[in-house]
N, C-alpha and C. Protein backbone atom coordinates (compact mmCIF):
# COMPACT_ATOMS: atom_id res chain seq x y z
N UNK A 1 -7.75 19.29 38.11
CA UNK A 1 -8.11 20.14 36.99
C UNK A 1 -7.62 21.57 37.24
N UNK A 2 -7.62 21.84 38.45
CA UNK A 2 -6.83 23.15 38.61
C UNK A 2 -5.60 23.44 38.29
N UNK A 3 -5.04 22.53 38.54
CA UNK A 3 -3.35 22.00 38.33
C UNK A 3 -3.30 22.63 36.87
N UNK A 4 -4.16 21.76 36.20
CA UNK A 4 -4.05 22.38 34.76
C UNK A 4 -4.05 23.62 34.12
N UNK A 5 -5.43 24.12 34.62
CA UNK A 5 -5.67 25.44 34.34
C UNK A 5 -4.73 26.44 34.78
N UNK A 6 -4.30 26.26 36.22
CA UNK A 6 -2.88 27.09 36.71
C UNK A 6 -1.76 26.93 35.56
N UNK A 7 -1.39 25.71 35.21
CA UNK A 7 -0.02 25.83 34.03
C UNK A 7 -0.71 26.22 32.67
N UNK A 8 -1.99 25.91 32.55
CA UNK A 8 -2.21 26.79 31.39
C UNK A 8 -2.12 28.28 30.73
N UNK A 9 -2.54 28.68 32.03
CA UNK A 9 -2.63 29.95 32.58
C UNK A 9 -1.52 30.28 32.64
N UNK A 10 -0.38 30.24 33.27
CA UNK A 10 0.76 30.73 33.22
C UNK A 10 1.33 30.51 31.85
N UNK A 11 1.71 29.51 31.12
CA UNK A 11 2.25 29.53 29.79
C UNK A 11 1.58 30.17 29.13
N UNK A 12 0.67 30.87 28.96
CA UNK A 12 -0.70 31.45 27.98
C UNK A 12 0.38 32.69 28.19
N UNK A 13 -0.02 33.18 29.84
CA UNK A 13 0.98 34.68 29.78
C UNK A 13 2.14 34.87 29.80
N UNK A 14 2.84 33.92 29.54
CA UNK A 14 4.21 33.71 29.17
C UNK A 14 4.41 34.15 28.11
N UNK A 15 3.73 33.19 27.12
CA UNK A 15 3.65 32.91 25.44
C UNK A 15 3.69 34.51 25.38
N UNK A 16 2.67 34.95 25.90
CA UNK A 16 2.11 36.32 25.59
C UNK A 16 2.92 37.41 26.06
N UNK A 17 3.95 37.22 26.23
CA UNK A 17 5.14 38.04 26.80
C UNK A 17 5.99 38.36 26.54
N UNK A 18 6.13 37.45 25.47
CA UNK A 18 7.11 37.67 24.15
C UNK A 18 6.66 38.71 23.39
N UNK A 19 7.45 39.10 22.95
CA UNK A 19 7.53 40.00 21.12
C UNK A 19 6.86 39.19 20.54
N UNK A 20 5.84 39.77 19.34
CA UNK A 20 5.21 39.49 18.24
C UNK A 20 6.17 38.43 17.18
N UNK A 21 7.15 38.82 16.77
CA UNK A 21 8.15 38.33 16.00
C UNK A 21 8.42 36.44 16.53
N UNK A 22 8.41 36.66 18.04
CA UNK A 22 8.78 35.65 18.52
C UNK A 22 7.74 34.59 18.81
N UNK A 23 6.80 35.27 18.94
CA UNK A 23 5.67 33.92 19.14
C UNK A 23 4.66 33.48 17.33
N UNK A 24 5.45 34.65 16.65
CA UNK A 24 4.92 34.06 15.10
C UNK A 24 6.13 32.57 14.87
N UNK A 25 7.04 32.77 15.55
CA UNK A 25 8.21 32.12 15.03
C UNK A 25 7.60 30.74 15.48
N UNK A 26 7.54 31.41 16.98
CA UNK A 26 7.16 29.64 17.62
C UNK A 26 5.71 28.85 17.20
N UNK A 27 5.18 29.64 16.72
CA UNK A 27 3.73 29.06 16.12
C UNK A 27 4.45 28.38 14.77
N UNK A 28 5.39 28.61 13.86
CA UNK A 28 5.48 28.16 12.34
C UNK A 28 6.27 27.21 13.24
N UNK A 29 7.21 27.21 13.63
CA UNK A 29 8.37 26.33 14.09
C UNK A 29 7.23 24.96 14.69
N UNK A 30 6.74 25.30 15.29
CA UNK A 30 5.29 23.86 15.87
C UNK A 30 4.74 23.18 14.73
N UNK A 31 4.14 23.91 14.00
CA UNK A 31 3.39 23.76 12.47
C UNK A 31 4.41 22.58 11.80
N UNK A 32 5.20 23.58 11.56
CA UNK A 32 6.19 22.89 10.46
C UNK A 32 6.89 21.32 11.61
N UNK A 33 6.93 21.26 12.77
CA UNK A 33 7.16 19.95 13.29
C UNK A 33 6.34 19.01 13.28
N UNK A 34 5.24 19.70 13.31
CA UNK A 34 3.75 18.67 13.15
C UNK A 34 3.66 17.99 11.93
N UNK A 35 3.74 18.92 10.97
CA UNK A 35 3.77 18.51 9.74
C UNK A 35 5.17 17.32 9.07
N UNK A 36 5.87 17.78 9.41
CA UNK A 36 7.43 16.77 9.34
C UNK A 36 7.27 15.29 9.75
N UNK A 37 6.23 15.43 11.50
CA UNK A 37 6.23 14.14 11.77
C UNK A 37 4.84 13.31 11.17
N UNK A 38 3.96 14.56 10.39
CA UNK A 38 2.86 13.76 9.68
C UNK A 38 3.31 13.16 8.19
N UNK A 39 4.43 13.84 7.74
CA UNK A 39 5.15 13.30 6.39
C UNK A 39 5.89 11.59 6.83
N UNK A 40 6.75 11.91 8.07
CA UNK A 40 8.03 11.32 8.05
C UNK A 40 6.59 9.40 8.64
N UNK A 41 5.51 9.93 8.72
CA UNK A 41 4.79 8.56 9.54
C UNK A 41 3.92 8.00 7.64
N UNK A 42 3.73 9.03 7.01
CA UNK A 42 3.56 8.89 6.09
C UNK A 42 4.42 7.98 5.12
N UNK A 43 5.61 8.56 4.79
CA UNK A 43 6.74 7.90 4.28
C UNK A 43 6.40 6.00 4.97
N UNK A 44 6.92 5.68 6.29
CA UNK A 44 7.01 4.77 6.66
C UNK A 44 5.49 4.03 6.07
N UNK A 45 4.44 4.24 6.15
CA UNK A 45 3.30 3.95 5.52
C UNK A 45 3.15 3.24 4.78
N UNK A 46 3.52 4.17 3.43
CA UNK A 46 3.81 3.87 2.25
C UNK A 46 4.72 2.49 2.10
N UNK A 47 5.82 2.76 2.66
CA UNK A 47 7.12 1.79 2.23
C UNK A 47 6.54 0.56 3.04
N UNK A 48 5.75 0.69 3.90
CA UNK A 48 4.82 -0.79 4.72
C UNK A 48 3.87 -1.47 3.30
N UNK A 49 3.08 -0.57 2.87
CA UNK A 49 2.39 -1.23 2.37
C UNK A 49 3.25 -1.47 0.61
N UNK A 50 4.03 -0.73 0.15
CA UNK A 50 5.10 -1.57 -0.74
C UNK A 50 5.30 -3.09 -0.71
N UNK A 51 5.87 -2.86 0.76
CA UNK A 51 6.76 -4.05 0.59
C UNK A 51 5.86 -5.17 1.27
N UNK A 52 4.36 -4.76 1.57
CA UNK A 52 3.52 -5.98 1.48
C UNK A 52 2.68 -6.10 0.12
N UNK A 53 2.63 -4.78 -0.46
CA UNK A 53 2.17 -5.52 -2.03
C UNK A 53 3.16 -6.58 -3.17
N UNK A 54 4.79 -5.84 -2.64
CA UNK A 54 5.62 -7.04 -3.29
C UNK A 54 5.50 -8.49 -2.76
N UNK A 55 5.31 -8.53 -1.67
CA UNK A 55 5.28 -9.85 -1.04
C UNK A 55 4.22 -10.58 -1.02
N UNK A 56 2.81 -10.08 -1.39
CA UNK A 56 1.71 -10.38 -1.83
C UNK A 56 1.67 -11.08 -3.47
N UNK A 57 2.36 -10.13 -4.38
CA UNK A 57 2.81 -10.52 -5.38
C UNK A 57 3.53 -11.84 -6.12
N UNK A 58 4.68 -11.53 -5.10
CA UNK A 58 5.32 -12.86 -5.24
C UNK A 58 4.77 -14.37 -4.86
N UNK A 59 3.93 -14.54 -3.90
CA UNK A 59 3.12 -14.71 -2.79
C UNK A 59 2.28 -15.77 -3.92
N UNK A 60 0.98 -14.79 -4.57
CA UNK A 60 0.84 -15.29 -5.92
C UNK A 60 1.51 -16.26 -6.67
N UNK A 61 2.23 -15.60 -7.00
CA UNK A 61 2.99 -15.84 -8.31
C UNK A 61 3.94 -17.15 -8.18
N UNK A 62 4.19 -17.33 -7.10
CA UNK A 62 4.98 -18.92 -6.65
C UNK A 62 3.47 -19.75 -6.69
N UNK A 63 2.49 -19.67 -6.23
CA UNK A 63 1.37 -20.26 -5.96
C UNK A 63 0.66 -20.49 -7.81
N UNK A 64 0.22 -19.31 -8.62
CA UNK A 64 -0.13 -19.63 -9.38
C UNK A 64 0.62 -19.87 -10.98
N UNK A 65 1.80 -19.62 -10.90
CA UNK A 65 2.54 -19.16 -12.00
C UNK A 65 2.78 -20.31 -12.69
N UNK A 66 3.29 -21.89 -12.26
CA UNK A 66 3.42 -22.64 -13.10
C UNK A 66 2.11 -23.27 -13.26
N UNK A 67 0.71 -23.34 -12.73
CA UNK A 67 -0.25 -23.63 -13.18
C UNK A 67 -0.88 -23.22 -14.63
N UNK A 68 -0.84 -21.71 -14.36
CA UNK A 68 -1.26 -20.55 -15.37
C UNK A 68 -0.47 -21.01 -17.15
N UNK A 69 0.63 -21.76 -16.70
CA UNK A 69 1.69 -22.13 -17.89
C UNK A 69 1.23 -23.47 -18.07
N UNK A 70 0.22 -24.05 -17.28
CA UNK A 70 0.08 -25.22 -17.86
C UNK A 70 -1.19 -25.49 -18.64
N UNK A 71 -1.95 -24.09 -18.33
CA UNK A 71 -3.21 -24.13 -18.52
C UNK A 71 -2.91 -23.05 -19.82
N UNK A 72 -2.63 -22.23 -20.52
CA UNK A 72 -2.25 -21.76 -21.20
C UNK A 72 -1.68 -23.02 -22.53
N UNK A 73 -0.56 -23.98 -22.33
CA UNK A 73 0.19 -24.07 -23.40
C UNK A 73 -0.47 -25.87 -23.59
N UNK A 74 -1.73 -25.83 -22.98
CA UNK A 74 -2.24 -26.79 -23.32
C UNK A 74 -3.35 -26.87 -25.09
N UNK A 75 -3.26 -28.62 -25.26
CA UNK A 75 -3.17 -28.86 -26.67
C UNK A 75 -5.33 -28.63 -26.76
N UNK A 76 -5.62 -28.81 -25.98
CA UNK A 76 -6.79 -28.59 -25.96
C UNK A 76 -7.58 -27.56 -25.42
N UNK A 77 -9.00 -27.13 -25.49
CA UNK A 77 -9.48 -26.22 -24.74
C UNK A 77 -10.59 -26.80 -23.66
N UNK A 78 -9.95 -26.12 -22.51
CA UNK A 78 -10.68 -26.03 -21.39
C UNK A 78 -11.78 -25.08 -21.34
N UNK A 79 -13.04 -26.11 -20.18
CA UNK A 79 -14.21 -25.06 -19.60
C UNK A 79 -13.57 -24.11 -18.39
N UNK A 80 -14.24 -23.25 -18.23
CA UNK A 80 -14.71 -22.58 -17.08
C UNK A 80 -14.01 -23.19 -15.63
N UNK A 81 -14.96 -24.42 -15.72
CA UNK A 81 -14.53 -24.96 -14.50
C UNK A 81 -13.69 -26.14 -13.99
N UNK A 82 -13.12 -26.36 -15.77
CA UNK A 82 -11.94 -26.90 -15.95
C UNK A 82 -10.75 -26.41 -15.47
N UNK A 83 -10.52 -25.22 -15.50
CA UNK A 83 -9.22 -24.00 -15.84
C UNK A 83 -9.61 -23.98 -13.74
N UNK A 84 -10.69 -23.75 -13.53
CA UNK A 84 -10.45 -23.59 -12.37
C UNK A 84 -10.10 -24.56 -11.31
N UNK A 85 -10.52 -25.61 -11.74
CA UNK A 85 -9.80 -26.90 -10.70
C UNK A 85 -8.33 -27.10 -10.66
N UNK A 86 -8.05 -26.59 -11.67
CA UNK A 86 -6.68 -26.63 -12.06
C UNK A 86 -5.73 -26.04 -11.43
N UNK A 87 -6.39 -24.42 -11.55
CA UNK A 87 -5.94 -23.46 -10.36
C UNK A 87 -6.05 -23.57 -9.09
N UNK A 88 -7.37 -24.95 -8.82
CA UNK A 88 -7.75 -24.60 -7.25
C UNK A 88 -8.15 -22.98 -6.56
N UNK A 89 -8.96 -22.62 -7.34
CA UNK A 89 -9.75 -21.16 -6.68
C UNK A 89 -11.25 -21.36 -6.91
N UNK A 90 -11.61 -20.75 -6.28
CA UNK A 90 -13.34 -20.15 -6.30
C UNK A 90 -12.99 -18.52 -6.56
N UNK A 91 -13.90 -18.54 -7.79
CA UNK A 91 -14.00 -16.94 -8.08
C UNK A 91 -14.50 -15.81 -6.81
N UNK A 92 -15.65 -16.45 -6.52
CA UNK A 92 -16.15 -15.85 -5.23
C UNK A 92 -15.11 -15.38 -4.20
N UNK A 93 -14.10 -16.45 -3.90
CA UNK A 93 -13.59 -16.16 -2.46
C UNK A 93 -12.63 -15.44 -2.94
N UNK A 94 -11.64 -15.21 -3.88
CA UNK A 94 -10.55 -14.30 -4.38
C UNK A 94 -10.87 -12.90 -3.74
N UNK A 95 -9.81 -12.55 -3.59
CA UNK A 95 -9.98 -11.02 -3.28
C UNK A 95 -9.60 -9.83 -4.52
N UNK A 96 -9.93 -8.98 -4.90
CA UNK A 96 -9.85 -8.16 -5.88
C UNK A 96 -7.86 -8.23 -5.99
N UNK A 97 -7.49 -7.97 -5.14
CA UNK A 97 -5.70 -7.90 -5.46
C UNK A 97 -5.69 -9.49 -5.63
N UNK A 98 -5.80 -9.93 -5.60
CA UNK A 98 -5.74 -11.31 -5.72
C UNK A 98 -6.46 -11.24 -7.24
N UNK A 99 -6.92 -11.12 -7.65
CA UNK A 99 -7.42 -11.29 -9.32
C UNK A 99 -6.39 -10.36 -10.03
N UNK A 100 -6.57 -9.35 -9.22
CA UNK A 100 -5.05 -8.68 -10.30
C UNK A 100 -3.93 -8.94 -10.45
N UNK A 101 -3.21 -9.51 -9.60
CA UNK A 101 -2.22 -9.95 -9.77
C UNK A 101 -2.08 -11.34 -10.39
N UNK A 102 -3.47 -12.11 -10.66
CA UNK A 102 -3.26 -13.39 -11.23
C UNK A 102 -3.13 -12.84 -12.92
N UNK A 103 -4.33 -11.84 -12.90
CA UNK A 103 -3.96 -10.99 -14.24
C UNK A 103 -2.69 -10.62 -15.03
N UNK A 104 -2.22 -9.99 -13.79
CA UNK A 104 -0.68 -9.35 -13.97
C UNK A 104 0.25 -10.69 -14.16
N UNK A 105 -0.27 -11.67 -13.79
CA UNK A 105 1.40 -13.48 -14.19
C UNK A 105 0.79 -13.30 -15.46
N UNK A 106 -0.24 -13.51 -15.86
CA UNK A 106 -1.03 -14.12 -17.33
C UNK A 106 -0.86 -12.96 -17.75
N UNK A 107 -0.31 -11.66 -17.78
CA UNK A 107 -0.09 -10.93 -19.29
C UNK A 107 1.61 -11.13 -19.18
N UNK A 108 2.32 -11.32 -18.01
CA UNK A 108 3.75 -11.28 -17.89
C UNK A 108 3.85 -12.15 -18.72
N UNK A 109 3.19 -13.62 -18.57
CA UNK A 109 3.80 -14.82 -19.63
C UNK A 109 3.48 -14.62 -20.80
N UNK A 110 2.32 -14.13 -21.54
CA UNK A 110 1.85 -13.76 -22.82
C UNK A 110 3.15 -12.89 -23.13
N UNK A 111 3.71 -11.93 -22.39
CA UNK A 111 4.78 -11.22 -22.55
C UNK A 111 5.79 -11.53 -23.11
N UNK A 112 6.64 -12.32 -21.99
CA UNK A 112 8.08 -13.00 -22.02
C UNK A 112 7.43 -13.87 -23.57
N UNK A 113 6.52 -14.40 -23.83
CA UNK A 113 6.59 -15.66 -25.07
C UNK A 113 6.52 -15.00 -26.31
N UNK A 114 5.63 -13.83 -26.31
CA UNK A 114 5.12 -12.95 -27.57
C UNK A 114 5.91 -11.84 -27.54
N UNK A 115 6.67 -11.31 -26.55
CA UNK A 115 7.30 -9.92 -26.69
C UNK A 115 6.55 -8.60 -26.94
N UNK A 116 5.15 -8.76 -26.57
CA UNK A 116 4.06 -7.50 -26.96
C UNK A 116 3.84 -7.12 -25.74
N UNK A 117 4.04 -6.08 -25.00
CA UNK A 117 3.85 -5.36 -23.87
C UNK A 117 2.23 -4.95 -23.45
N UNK A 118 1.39 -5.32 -23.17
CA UNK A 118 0.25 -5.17 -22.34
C UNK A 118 0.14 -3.87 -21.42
N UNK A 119 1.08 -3.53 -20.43
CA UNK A 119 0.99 -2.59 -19.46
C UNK A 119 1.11 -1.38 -20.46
């Protein structure tokens, strides 16, 4: 622990040895690196969780998409728990992105068939 306090101690009166001008510089110049590498971890973040919401999406959408078309352009009407055997889900266990995006196939196809935009 001394070790420390000795190099602390010396860089402290180092720092402090400089011109005013020069240790404002090196204080923004730190700042602004800190900040760069809190953007640049940010960025990567973001583009992580993108490209697992697209793949989540799709993910879906191979899974429920030709069901949703069969249950839709059928000649009769289904219950509740008709529509759901069909799908193979429990409401319960779905996860909230998981309901939205089943949302998001079932207004896409209402879409592509009717041409009336929803979003």
């Amino acid at each position: 622990m001394d070790v420390f306090n000795f190099y602390w101690y010396y860089l402290e009166s180092l720092f402090y040895g400089f011109p005013f001008i020069i240790r404002v510089t090196v204080i923004l110049v730190t700042a602004l690196l800190l900040m760069y590498l809190f953007f640049l971890i940010r960025i990567f973040y973001i583009a992580y969780r993108q490209k697992k919401m697209v793949k989540r999406k799709e993910k879906i959408r191979l899974k429920y998409e030709d069901k949703i078309k069969d249950i839709i352009y059928q000649k009769n009407n289904l219950s509740v728990s008709q529509t759901r055997n069909i799908l193979g889900i429990d409401h319960n266990k779905l996860r909230r992105w998981e309901k939205e995006y089943i949302t998001h196939i079932l207004l896409d196809i209402i879409e592509d068939e009717h041409g009336v935009k929803y979003t």
